[in-house]
Protein backbone atom coordinates (compact mmCIF):
# COMPACT_ATOMS: atom_id res chain seq x y z
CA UNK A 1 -9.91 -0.39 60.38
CA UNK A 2 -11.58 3.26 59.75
CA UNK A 3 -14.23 3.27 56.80
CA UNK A 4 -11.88 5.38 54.68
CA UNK A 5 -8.99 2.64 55.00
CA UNK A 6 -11.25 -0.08 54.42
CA UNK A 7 -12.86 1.91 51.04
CA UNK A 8 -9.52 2.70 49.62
CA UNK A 9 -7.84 -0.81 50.38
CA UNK A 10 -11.45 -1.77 48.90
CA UNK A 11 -11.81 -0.20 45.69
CA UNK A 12 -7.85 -1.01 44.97
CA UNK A 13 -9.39 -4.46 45.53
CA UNK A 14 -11.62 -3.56 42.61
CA UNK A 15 -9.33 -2.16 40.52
CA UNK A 16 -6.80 -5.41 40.78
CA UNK A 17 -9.49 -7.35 40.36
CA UNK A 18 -10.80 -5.99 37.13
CA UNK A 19 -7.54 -5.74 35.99
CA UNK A 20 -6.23 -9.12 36.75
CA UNK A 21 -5.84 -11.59 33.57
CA UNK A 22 -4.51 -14.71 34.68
CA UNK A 23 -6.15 -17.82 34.97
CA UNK A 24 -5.49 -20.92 37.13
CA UNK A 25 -3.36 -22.24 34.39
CA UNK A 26 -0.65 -20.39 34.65
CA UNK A 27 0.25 -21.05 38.14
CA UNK A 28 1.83 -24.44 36.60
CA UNK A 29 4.28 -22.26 35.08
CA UNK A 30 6.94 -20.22 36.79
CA UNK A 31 7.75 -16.71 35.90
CA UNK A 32 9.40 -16.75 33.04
CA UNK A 33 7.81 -19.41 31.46
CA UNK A 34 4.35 -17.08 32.21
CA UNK A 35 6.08 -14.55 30.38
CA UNK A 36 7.41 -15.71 27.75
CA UNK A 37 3.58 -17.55 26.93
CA UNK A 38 2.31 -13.70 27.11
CA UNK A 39 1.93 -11.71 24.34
CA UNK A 40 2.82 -8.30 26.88
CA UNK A 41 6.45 -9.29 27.92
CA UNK A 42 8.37 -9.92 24.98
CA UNK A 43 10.92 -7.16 26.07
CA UNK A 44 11.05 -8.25 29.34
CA UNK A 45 11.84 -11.05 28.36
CA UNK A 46 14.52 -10.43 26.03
CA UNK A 47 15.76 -8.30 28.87
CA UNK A 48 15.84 -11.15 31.28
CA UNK A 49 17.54 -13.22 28.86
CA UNK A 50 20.26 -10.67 28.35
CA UNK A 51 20.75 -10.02 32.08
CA UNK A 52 21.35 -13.61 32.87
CA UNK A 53 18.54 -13.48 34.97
CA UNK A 54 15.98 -16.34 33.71
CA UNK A 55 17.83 -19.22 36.18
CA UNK A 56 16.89 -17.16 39.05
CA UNK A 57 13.82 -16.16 38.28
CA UNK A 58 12.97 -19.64 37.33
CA UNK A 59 14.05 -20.60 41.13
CA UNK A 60 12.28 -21.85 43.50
CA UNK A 61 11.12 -18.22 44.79
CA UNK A 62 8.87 -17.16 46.08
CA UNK A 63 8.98 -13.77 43.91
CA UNK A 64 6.96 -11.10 43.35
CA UNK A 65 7.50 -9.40 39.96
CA UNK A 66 6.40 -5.57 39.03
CA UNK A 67 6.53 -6.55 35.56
CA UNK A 68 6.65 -3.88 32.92
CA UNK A 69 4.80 -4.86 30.21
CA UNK A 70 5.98 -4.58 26.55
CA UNK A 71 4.49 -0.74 26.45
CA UNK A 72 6.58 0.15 29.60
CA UNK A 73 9.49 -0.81 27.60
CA UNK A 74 8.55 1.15 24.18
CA UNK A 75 8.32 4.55 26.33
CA UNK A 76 12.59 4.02 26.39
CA UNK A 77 14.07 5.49 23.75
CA UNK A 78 15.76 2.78 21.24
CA UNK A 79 19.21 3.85 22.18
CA UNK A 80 19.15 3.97 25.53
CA UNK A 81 16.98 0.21 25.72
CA UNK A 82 19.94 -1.20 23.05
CA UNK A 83 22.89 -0.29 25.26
CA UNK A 84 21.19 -1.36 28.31
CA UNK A 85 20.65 -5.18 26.68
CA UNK A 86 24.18 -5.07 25.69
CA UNK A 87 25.14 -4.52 29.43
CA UNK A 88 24.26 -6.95 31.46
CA UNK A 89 25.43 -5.39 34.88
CA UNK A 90 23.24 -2.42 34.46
CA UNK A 91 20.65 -4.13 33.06
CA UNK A 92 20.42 -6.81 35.78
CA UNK A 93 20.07 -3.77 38.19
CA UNK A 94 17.47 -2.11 36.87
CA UNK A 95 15.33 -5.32 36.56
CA UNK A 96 16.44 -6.33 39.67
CA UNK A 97 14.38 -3.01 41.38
CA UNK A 98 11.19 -4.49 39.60
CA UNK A 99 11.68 -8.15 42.15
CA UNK A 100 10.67 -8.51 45.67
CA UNK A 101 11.15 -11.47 47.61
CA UNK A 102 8.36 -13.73 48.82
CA UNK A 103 4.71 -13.55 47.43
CA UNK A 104 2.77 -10.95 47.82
CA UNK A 105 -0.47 -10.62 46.07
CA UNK A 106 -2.28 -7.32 45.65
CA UNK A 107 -4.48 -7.33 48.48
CA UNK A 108 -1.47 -7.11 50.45
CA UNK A 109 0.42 -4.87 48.35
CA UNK A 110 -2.48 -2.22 48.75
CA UNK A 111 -1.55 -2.47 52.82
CA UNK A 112 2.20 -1.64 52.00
CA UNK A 113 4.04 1.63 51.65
CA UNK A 114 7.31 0.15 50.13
CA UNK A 115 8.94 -3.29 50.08
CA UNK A 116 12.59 -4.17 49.57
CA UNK A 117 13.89 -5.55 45.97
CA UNK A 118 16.08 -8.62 45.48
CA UNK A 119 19.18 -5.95 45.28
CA UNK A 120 18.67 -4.46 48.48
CA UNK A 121 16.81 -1.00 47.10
CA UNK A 122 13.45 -0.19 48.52
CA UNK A 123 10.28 0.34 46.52
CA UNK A 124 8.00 3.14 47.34
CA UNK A 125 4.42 1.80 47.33
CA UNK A 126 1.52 4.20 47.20
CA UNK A 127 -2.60 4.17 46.06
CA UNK A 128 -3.79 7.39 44.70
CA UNK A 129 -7.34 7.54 43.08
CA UNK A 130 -7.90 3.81 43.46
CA UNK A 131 -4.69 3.09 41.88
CA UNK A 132 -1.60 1.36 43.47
CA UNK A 133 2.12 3.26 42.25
CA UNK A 134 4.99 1.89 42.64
CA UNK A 135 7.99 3.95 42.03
CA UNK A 136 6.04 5.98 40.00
CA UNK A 137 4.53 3.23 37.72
CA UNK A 138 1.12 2.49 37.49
CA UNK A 139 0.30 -1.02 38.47
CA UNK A 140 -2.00 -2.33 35.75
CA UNK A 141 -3.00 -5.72 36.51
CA UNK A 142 -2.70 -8.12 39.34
CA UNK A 143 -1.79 -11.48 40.94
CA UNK A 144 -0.38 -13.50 37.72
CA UNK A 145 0.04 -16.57 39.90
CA UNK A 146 2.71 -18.70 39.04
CA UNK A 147 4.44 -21.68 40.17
CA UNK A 148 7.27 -19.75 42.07
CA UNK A 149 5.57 -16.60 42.86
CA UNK A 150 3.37 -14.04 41.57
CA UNK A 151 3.73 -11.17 38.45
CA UNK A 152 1.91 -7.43 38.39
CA UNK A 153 1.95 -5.85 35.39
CA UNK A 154 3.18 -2.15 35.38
CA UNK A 155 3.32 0.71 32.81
CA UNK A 156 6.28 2.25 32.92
CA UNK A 157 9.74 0.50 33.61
CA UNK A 158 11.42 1.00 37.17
CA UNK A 159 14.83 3.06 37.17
CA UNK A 160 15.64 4.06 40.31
């Protein structure tokens, strides 16, 4: 691996772990049950709920989530977040892009340049400046373990 590789994938290493908040704990819990004992997903969660989502993501996985936290959500204007929880189909999309199959925990994530959602749309993985992007969103903190997979936290909700 050349020394600029191994510094990048190294100081993403840094930034994840910095960044990372979750504790042993939590890896007794499965995703949604993480989430909804956070204090940062109470959108997300609302949106899962709406979607119809929480059985799956409560299956037995593995799952990664790109999780937008509950300041993601706020940068939606009211309007366009209200219709969205009162459809289900589109919502379920759109939270289906933030959901990749299997666990993978952000020292691998750092070695990827995209990764394929649970709906069949790919994810465009990047690090710039030390920071890991994924479609555009900021990833903010790492490798939430859970019981069926593992949650990082992004900024900004994934559209398209």
């Amino acid at each position: 691996m050349n020394l600029i590789k191994r510094a990048t994938i190294s100081l993403a290493s840094v930034v994840f772990a910095a960044t990372a908040f979750a504790g042993a704990h939590m890896a007794s819990k499965d995703i949604v049950e993480t989430a909804i004992e956070s204090d940062d997903f109470n959108t997300l969660v609302a949106a899962v709920q709406a979607a119809g989502l929480v059985e799956t993501l409560q299956g037995d996985g593995p799952f990664t989530v790109f999780a937008p936290n509950d300041a993601a959500f706020d940068k939606i204007p009211s309007a366009t977040l209200n219709s969205l929880l009162e459809d289900p189909e589109a919502l379920g999309a759109i939270l289906g892009l933030h959901v990749v199959a299997g666990k993978v925990m952000a020292e691998d994530v750092v070695g990827l340049s995209s990764a394929e959602t649970i709906t069949g749309e790919t994810l465009t993985i990047e690090v710039m400046g030390g920071k890991v992007m994924v479609n555009g969103a900021t990833v903010i903190a790492t490798d939430i373990e859970t019981s069926n997979g593992v949650i990082h936290v992004i900024d900004t909700v994934i559209t398209e």
